[in-house]
N, C-alpha and C. Protein backbone atom coordinates (compact mmCIF):
# COMPACT_ATOMS: atom_id res chain seq x y z
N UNK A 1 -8.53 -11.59 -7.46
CA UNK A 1 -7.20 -11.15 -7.12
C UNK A 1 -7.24 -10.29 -5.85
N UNK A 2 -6.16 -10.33 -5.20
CA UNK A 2 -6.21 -9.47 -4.03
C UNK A 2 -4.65 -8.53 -4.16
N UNK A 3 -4.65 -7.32 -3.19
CA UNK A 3 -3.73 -7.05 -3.42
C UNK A 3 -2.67 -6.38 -2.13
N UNK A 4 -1.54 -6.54 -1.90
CA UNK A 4 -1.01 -5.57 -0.89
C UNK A 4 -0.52 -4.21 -1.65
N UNK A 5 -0.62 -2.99 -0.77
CA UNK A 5 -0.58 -2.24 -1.49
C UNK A 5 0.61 -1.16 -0.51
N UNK A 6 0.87 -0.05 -0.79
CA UNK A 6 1.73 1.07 -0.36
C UNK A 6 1.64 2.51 -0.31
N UNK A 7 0.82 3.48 0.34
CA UNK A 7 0.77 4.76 0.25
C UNK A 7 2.08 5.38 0.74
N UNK A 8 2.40 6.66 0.11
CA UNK A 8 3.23 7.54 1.07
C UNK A 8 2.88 9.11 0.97
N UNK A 9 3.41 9.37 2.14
CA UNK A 9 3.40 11.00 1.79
C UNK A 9 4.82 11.62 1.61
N UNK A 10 5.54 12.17 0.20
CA UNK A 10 6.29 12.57 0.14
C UNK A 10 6.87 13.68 1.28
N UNK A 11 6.03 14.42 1.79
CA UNK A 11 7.09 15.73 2.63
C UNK A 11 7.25 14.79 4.28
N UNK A 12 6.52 14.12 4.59
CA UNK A 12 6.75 13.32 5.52
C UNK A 12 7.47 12.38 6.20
N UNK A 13 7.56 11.70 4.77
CA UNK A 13 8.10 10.24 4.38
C UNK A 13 7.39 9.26 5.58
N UNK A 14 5.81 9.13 5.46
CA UNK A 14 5.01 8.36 6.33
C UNK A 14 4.86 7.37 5.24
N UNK A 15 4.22 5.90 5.60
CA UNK A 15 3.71 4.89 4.97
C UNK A 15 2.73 4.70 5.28
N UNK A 16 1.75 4.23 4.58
CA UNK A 16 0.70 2.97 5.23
C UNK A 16 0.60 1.84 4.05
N UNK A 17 0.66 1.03 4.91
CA UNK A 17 0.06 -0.37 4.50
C UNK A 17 -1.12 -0.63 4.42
N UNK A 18 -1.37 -1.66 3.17
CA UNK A 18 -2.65 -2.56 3.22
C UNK A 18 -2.76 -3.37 2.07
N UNK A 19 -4.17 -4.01 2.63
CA UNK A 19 -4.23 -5.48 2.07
C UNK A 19 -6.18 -4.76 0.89
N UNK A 20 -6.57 -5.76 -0.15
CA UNK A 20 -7.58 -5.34 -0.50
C UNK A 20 -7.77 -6.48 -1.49
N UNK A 21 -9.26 -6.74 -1.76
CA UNK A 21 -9.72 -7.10 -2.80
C UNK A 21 -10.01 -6.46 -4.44
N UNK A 22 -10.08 -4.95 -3.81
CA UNK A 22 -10.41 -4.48 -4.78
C UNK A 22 -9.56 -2.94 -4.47
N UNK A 23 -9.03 -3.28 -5.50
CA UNK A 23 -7.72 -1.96 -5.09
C UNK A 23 -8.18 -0.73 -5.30
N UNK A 24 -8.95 -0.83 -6.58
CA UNK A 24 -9.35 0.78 -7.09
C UNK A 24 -10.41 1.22 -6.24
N UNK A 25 -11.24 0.49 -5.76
CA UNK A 25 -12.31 1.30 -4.53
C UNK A 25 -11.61 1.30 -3.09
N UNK A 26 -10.24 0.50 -2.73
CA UNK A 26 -9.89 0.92 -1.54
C UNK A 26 -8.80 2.35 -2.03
N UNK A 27 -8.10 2.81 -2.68
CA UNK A 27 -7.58 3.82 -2.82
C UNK A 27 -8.41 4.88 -3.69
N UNK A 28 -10.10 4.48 -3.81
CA UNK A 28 -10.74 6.45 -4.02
C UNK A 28 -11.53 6.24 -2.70
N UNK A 29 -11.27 5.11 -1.60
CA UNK A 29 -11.57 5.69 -0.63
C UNK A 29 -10.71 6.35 0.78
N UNK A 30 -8.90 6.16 0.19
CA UNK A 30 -7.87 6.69 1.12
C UNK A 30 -8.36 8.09 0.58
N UNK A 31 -8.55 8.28 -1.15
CA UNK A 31 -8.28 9.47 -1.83
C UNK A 31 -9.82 10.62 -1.34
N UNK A 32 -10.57 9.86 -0.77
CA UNK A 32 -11.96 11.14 -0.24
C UNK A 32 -11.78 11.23 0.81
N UNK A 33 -10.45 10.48 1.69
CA UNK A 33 -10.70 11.02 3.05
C UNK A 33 -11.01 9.81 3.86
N UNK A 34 -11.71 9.00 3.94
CA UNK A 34 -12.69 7.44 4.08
C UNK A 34 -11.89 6.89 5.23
N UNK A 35 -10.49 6.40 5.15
CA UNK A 35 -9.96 6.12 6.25
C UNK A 35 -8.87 7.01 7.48
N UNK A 36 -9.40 7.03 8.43
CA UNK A 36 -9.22 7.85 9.29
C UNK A 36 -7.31 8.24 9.17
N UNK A 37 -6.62 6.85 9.03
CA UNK A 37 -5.64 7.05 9.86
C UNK A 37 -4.27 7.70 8.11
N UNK A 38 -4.89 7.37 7.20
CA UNK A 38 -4.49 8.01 5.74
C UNK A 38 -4.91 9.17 5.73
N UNK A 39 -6.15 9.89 5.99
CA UNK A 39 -6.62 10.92 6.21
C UNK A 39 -5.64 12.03 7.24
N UNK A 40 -5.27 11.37 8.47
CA UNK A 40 -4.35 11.91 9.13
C UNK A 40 -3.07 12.08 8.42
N UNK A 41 -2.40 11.25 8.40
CA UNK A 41 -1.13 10.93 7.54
C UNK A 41 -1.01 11.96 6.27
N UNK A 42 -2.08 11.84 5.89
CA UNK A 42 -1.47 12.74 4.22
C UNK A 42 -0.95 11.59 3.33
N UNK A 43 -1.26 9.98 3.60
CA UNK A 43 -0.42 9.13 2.79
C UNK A 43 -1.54 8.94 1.69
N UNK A 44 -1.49 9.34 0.45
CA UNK A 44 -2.60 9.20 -0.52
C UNK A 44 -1.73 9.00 -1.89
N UNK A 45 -0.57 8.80 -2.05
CA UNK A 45 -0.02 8.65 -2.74
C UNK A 45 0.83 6.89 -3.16
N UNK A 46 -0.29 6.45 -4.18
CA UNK A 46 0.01 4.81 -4.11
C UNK A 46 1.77 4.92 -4.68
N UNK A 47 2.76 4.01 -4.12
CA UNK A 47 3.88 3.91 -4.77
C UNK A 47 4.13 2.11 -4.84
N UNK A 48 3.28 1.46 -4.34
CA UNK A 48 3.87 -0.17 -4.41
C UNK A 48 3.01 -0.79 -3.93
N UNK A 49 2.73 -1.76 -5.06
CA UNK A 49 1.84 -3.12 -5.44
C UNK A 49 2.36 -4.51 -5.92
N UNK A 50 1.79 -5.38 -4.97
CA UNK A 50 1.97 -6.31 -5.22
C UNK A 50 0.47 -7.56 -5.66
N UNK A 51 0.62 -7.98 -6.59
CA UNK A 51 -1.04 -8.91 -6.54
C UNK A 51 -0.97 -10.81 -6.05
N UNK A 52 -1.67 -11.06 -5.24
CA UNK A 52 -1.93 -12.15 -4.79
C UNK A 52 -3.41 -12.65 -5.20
N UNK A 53 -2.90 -14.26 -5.16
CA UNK A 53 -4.48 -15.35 -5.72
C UNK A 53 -5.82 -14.94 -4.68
N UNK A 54 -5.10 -15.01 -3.27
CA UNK A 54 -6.38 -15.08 -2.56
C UNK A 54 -6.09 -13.58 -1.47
N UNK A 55 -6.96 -13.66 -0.80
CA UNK A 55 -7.03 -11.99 0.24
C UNK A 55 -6.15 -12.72 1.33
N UNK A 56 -6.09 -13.92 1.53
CA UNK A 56 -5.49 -14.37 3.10
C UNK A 56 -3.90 -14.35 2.61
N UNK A 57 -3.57 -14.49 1.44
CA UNK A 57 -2.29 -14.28 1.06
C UNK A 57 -1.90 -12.91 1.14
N UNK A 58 -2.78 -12.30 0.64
CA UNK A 58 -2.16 -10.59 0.57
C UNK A 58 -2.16 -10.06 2.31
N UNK A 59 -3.38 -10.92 2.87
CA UNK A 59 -3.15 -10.46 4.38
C UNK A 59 -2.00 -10.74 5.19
N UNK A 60 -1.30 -12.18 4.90
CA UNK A 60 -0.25 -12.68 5.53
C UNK A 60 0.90 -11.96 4.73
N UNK A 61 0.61 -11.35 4.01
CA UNK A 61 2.01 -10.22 3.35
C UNK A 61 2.17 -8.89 3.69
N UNK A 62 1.00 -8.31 4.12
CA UNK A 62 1.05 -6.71 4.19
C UNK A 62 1.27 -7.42 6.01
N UNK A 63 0.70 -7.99 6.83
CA UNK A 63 1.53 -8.11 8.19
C UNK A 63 2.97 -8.70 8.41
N UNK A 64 3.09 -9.63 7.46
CA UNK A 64 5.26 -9.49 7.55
C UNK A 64 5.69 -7.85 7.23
N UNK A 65 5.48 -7.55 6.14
CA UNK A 65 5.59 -6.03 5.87
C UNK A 65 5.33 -5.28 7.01
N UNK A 66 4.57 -5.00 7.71
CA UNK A 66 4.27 -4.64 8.56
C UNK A 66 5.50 -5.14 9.78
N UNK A 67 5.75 -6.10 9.94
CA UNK A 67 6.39 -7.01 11.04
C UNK A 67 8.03 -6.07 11.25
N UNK A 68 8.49 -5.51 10.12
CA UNK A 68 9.55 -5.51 9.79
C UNK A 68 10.01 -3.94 10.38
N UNK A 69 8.92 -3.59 10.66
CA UNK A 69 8.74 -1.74 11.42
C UNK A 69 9.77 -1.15 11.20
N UNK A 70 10.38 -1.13 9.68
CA UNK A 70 11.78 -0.51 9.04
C UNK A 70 11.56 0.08 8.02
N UNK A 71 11.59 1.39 8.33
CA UNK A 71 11.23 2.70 6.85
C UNK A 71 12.27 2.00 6.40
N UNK A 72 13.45 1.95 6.52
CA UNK A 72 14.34 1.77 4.81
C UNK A 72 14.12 0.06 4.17
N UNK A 73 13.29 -0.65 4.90
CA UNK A 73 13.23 -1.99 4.15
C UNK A 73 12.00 -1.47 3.22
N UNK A 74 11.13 -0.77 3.53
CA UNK A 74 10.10 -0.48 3.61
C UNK A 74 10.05 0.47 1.84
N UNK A 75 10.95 1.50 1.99
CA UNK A 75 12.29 2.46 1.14
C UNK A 75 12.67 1.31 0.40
N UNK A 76 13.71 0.53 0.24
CA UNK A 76 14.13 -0.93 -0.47
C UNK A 76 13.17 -1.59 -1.13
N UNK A 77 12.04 -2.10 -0.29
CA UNK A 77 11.03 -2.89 -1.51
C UNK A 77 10.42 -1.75 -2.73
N UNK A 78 10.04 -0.61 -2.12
CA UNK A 78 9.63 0.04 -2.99
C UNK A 78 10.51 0.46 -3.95
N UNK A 79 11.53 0.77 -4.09
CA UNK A 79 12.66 1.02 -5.21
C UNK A 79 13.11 -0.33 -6.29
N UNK A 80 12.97 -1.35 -5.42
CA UNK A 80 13.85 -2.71 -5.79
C UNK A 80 12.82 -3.63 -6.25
N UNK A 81 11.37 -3.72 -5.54
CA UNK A 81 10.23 -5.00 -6.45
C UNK A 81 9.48 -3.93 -6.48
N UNK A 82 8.91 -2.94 -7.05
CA UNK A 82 7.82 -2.58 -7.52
C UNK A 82 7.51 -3.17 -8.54
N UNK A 83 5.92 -3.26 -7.95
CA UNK A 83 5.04 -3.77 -9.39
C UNK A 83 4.06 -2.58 -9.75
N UNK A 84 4.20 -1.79 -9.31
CA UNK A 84 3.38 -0.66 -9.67
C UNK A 84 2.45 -0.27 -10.86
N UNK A 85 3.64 -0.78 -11.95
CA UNK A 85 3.05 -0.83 -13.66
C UNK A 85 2.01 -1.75 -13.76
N UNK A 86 1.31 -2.59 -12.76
CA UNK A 86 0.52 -3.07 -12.92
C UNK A 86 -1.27 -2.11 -12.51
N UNK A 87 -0.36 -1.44 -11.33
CA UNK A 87 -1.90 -0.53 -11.12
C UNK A 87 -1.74 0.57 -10.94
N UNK A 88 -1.11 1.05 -12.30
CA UNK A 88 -1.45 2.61 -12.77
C UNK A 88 -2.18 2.75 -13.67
N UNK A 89 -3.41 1.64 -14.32
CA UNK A 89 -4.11 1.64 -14.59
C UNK A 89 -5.18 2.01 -14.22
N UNK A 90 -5.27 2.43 -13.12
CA UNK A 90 -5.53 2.92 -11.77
C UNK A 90 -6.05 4.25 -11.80
């Protein structure tokens, strides 16, 4: 499984995007610091998941997402399709 995923930082209201194979080792490595530009941000806070069959699917999803360079679409998916309940198992 692969997954696109959603950080934010509440006092900010920053995002980051991304794509992963393995969700729980890419977010305890936003959560130690690991990637530079989350590290900056303060975005360590997962709010929206989505899971895909293969990684090239989740890649061609987190760059439309990306494509769309609109906090409130951005705001919208996360309120309106969260799948979240899937990885707060997390």
């Amino acid at each position: 499984m692969a997954w696109v995923y959603i950080l934010a930082n509440s006092l900010t209201k920053r995002y980051y995007i991304g794509s992963t194979i393995d969700l729980k080792r890419r977010l305890n490595q936003h959560i130690a610091g690991n990637t530079r530009t989350t590290r900056v941000l303060g975005t360590k806070k997962l709010v929206y998941t989505e899971e895909y069959k293969t990684e090239n699917e989740a890649r061609l999803r987190e760059k439309q997402i990306k494509s769309y360079k609109s906090k409130i679409y951005i705001e919208k998916l996360i309120r309106v399709g969260s799948s979240i309940g899937r990885a707060a198992a997390f």
